[in-house]
PDB file of N, CA and C in Angstrom:
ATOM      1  N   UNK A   1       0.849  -1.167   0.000  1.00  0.00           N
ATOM      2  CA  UNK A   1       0.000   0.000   0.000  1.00  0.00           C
ATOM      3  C   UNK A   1       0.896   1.232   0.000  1.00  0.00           C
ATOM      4  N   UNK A   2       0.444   2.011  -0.749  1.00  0.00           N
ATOM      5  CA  UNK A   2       1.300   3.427  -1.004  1.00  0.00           C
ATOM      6  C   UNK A   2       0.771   4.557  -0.431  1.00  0.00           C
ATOM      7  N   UNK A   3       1.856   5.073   0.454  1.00  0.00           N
ATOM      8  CA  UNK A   3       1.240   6.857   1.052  1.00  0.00           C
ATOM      9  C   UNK A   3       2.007   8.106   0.456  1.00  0.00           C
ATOM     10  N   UNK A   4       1.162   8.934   0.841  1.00  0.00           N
ATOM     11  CA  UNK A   4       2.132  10.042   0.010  1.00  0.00           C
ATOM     12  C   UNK A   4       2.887  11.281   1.362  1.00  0.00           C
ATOM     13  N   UNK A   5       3.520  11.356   0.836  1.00  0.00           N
ATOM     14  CA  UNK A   5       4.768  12.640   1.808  1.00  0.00           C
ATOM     15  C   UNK A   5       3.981  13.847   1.656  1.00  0.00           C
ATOM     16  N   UNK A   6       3.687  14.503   2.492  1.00  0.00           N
ATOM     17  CA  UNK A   6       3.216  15.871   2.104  1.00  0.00           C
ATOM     18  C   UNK A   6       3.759  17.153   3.202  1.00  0.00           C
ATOM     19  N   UNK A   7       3.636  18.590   2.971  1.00  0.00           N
ATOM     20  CA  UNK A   7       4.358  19.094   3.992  1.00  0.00           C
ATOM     21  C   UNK A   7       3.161  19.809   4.655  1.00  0.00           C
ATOM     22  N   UNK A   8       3.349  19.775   5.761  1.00  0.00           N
ATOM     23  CA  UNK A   8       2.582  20.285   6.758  1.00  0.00           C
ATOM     24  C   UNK A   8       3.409  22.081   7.517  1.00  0.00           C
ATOM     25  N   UNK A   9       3.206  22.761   7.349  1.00  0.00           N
ATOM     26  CA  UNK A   9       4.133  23.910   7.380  1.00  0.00           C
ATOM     27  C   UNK A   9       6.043  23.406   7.859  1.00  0.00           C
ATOM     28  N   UNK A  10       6.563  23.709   8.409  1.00  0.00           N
ATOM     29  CA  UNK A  10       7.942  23.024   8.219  1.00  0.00           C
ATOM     30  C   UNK A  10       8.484  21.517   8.256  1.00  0.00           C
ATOM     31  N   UNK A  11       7.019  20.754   8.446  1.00  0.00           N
ATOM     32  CA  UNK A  11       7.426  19.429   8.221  1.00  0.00           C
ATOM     33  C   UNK A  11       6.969  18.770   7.250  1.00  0.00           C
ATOM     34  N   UNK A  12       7.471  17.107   7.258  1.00  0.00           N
ATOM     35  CA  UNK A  12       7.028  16.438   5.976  1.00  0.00           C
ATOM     36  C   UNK A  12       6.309  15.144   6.684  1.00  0.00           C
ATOM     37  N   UNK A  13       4.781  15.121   6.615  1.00  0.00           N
ATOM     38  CA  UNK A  13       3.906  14.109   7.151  1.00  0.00           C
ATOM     39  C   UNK A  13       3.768  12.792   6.108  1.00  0.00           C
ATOM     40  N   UNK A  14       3.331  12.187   6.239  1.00  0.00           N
ATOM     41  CA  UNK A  14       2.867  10.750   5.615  1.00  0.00           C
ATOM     42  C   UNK A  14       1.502  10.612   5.955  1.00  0.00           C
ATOM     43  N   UNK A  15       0.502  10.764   4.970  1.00  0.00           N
ATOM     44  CA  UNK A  15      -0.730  10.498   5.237  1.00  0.00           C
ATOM     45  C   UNK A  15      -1.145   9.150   4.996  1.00  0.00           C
ATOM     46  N   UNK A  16      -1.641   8.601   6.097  1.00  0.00           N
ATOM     47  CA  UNK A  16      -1.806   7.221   6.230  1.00  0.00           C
ATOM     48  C   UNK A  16      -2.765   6.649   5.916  1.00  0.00           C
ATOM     49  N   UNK A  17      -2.842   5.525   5.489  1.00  0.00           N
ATOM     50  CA  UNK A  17      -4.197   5.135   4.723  1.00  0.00           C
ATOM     51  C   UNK A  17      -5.455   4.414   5.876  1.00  0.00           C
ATOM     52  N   UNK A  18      -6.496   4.984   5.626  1.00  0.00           N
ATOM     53  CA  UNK A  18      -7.854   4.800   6.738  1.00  0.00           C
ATOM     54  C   UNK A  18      -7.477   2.875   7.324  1.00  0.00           C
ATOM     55  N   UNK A  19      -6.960   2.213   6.147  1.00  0.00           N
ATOM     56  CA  UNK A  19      -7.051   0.521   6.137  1.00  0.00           C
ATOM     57  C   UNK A  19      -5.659   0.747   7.535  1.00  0.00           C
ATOM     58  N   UNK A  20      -4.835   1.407   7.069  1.00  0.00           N
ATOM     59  CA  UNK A  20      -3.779   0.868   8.321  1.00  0.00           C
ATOM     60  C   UNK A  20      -3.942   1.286   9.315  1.00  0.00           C
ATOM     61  N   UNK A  21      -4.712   2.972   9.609  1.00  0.00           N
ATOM     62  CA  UNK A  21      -4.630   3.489  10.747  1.00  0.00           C
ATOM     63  C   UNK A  21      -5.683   2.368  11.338  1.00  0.00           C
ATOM     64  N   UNK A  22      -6.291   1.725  10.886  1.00  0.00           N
ATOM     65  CA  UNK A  22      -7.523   1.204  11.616  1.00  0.00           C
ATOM     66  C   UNK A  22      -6.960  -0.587  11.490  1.00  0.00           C
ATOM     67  N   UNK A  23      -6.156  -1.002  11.129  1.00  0.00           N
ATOM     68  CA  UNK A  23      -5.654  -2.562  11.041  1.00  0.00           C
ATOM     69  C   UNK A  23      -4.566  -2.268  12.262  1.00  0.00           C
ATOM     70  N   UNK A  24      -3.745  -1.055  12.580  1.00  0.00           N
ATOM     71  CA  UNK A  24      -2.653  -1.203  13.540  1.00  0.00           C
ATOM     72  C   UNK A  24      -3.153  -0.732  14.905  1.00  0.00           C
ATOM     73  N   UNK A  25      -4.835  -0.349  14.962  1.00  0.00           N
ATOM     74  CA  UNK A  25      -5.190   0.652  15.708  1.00  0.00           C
ATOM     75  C   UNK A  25      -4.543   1.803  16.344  1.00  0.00           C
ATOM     76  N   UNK A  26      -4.159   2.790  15.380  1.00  0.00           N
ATOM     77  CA  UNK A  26      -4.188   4.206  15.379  1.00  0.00           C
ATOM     78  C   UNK A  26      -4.839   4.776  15.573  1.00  0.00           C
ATOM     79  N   UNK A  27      -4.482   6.272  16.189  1.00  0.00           N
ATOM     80  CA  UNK A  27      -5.899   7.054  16.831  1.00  0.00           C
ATOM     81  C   UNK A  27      -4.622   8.594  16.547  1.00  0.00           C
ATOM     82  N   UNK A  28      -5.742   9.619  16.150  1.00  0.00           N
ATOM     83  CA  UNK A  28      -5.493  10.660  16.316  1.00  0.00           C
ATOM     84  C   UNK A  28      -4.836  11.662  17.813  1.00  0.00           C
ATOM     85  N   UNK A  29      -3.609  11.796  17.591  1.00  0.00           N
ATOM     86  CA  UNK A  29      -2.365  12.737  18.325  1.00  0.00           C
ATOM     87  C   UNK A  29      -1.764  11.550  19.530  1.00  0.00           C
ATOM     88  N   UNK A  30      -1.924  10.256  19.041  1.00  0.00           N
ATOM     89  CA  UNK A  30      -1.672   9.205  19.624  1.00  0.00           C
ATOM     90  C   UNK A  30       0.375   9.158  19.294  1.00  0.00           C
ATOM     91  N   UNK A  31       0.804   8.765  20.464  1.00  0.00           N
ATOM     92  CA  UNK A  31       2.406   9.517  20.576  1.00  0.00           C
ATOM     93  C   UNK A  31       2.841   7.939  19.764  1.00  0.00           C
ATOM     94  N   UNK A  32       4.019   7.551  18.967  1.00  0.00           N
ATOM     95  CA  UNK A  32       4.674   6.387  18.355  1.00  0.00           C
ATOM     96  C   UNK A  32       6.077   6.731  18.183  1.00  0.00           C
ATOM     97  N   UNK A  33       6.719   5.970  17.707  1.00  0.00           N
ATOM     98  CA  UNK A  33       8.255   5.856  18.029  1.00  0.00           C
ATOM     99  C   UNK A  33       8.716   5.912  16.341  1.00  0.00           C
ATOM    100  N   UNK A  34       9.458   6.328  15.873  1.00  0.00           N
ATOM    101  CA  UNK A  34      10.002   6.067  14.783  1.00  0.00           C
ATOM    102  C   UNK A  34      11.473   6.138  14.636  1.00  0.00           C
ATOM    103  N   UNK A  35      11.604   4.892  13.982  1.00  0.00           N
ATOM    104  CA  UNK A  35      13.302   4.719  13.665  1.00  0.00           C
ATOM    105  C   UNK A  35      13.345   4.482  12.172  1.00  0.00           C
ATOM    106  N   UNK A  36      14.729   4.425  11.941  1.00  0.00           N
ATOM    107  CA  UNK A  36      15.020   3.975  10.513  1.00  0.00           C
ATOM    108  C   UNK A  36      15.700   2.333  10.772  1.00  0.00           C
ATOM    109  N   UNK A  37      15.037   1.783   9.824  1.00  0.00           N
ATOM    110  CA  UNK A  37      15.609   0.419   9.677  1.00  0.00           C
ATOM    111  C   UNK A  37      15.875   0.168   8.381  1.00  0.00           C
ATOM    112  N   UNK A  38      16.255  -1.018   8.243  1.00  0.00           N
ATOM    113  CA  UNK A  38      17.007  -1.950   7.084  1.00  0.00           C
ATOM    114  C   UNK A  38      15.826  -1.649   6.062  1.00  0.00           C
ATOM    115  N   UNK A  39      14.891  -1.760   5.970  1.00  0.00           N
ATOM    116  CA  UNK A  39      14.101  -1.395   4.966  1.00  0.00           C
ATOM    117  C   UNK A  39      13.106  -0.672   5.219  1.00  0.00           C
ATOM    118  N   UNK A  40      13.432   0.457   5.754  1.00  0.00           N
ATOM    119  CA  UNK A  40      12.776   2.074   5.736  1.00  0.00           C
ATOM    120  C   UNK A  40      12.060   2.559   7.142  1.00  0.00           C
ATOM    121  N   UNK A  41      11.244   2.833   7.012  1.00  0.00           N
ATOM    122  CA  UNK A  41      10.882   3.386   8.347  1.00  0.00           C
ATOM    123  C   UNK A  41       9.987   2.574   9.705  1.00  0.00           C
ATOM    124  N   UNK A  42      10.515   2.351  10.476  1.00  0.00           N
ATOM    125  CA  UNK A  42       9.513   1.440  11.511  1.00  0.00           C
ATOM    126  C   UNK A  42       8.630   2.089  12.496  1.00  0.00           C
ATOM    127  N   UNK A  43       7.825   1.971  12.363  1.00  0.00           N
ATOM    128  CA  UNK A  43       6.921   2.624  13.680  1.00  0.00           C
ATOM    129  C   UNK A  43       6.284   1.934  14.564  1.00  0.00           C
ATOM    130  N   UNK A  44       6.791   2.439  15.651  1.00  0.00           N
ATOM    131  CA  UNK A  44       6.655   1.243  16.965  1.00  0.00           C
ATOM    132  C   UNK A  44       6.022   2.173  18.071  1.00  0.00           C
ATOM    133  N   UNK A  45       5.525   1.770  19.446  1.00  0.00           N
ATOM    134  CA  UNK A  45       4.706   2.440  20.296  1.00  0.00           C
ATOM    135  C   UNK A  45       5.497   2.776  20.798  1.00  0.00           C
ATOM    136  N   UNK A  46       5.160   3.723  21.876  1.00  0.00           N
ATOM    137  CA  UNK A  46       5.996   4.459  22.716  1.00  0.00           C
ATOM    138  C   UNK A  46       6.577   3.399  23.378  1.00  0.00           C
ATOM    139  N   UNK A  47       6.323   2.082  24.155  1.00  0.00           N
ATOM    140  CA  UNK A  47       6.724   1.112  24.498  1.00  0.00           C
ATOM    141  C   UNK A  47       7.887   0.577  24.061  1.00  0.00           C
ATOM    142  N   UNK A  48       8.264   1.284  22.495  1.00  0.00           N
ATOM    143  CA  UNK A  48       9.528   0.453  22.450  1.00  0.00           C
ATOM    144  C   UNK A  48       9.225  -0.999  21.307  1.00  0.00           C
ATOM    145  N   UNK A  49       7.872  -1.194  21.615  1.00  0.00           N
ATOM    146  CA  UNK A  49       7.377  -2.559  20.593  1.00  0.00           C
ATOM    147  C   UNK A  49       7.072  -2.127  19.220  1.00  0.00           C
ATOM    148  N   UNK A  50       7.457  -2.719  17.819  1.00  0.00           N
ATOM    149  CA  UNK A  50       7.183  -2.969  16.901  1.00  0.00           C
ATOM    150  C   UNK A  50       5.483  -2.731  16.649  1.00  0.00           C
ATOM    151  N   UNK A  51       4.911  -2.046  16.176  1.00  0.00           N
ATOM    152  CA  UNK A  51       3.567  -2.316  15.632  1.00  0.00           C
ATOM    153  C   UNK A  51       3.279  -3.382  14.649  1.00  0.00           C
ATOM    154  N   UNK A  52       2.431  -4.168  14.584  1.00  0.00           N
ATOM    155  CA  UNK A  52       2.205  -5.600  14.052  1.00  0.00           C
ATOM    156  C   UNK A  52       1.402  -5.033  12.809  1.00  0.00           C
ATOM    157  N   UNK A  53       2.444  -4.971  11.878  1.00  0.00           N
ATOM    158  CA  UNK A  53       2.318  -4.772  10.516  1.00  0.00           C
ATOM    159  C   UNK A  53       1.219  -6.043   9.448  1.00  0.00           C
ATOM    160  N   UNK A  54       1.620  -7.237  10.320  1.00  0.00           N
ATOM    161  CA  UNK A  54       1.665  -8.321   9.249  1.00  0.00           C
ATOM    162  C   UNK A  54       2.505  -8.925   8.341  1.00  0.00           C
ATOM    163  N   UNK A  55       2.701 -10.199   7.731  1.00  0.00           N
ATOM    164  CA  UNK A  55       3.403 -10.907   7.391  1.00  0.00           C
ATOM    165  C   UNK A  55       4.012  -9.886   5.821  1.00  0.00           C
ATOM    166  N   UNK A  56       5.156  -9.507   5.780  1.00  0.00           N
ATOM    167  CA  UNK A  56       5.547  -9.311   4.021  1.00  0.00           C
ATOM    168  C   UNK A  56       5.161 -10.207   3.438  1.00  0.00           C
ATOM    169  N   UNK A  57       4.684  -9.350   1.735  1.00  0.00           N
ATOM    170  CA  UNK A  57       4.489  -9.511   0.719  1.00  0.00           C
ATOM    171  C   UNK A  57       4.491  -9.133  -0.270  1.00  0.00           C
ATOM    172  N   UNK A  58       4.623  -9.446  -1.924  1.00  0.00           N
ATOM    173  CA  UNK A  58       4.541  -8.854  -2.569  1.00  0.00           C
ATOM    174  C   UNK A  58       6.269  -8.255  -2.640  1.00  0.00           C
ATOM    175  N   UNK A  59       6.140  -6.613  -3.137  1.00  0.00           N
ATOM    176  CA  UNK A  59       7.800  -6.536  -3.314  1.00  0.00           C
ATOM    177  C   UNK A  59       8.463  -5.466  -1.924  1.00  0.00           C
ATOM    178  N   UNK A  60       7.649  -6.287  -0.784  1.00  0.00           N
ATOM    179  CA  UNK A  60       8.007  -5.920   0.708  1.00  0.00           C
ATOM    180  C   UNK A  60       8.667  -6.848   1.007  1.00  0.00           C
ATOM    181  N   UNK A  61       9.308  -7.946  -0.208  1.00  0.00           N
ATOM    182  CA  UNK A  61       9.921  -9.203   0.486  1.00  0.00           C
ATOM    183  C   UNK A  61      11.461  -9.051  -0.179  1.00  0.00           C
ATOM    184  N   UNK A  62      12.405  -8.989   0.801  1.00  0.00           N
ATOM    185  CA  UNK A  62      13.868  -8.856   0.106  1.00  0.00           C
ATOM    186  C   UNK A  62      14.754  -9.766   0.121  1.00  0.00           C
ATOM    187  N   UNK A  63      15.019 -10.205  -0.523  1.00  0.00           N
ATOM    188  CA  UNK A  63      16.408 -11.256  -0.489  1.00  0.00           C
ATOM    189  C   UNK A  63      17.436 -11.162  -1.061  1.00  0.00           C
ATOM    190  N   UNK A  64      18.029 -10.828   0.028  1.00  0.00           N
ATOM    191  CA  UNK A  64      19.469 -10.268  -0.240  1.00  0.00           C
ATOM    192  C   UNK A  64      20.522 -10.700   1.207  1.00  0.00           C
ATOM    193  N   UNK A  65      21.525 -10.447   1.083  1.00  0.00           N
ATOM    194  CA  UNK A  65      22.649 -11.118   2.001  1.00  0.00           C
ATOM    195  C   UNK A  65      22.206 -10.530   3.358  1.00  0.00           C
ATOM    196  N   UNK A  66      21.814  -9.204   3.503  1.00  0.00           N
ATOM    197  CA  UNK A  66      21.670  -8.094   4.800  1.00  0.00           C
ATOM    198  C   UNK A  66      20.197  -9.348   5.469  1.00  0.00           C
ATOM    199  N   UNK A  67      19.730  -8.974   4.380  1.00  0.00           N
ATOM    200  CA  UNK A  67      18.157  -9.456   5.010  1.00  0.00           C
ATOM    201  C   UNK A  67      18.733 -10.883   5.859  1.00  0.00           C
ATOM    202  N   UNK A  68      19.404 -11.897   5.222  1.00  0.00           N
ATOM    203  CA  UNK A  68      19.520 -13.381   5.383  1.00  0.00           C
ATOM    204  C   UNK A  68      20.593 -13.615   6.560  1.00  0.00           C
ATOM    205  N   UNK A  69      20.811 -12.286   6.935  1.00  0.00           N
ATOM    206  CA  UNK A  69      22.291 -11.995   8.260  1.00  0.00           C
ATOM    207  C   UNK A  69      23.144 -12.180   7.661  1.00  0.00           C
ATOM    208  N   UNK A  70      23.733 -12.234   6.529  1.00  0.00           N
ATOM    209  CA  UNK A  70      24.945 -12.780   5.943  1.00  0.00           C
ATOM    210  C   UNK A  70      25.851 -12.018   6.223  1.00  0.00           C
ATOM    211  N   UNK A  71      25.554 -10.340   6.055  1.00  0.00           N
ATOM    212  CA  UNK A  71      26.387  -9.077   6.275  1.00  0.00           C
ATOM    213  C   UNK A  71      25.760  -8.315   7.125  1.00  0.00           C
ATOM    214  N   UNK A  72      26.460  -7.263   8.306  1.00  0.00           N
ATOM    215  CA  UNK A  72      25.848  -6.327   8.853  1.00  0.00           C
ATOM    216  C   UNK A  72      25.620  -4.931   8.063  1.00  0.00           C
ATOM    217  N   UNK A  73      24.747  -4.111   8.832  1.00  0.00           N
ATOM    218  CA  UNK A  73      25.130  -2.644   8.076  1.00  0.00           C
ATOM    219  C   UNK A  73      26.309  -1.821   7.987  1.00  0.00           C
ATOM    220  N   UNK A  74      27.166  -1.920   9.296  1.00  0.00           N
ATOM    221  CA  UNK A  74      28.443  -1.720   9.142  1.00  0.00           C
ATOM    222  C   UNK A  74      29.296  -2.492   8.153  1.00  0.00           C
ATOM    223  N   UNK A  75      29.021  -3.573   7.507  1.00  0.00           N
ATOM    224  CA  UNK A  75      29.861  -4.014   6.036  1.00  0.00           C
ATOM    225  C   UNK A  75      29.406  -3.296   5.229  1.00  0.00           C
ATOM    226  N   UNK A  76      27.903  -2.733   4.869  1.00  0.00           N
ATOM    227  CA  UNK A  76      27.217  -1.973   3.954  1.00  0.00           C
ATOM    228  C   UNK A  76      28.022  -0.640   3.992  1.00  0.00           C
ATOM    229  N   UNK A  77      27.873   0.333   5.013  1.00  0.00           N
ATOM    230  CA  UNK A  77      28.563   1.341   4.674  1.00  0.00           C
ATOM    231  C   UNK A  77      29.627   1.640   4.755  1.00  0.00           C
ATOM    232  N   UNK A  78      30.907   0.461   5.254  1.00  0.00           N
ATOM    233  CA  UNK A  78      32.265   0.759   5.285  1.00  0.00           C
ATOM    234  C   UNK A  78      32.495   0.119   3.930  1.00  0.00           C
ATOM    235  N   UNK A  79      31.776  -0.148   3.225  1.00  0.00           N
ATOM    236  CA  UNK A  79      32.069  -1.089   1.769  1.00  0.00           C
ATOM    237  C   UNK A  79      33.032  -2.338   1.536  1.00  0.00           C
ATOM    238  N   UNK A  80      32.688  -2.944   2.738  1.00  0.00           N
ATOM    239  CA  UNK A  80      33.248  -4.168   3.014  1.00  0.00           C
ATOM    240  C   UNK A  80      32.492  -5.468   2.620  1.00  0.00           C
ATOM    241  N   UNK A  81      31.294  -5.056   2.049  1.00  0.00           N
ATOM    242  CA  UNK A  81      30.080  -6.219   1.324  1.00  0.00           C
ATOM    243  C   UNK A  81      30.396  -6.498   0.253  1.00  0.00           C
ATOM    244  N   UNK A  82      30.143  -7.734   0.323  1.00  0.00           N
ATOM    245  CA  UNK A  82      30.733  -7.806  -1.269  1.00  0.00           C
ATOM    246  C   UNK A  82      29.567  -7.541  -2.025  1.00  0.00           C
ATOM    247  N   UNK A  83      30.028  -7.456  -3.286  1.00  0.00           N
ATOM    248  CA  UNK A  83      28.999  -6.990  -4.532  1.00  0.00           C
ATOM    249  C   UNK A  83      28.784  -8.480  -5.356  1.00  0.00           C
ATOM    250  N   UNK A  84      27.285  -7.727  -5.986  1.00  0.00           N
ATOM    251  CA  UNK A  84      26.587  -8.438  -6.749  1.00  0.00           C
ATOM    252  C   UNK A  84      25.350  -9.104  -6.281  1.00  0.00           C
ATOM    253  N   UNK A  85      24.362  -9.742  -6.707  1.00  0.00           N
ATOM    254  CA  UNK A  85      23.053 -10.532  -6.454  1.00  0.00           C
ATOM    255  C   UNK A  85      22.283  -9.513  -6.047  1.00  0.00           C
TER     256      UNK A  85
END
């Protein structure tokens, strides 16, 4: 499912789609955690816990060495990964 970036006077929001705010139970000025991860942005409760997204699918599924533990992110950006696949 696709959202769009939009700016809200000096910031840049993500308007969320009615299906997720209401599948992750979201609620309006409700506080969440956001980090950056291995494949983009995670939003988790103030708790610290993961919000239960559901199983990947579709081209939310990656296979590649990072994903499979093969390499850390520190091999990724010291360019110590090897290339290719």
């Amino acid at each position: 499912m696709k959202a769009r970036i939009e700016r809200l006077g000096d910031r840049l929001v993500v308007d969320l789609p009615p299906e997720i705010v209401r599948d992750l139970g979201l609620g309006e000025g409700q506080l969440v955690d956001l980090s950056a991860g291995p494949g983009g942005i995670v939003i988790g409760d103030v708790d610290g816990e993961s919000l239960a997204w559901g199983p990947d699918r579709g081209s939310e599924i990656i296979d590649d060495a990072y994903s499979r533990g093969e390499i850390t992110y520190d091999d990724l950006v010291s360019g110590q990964a090897p290339r290719g696949r």
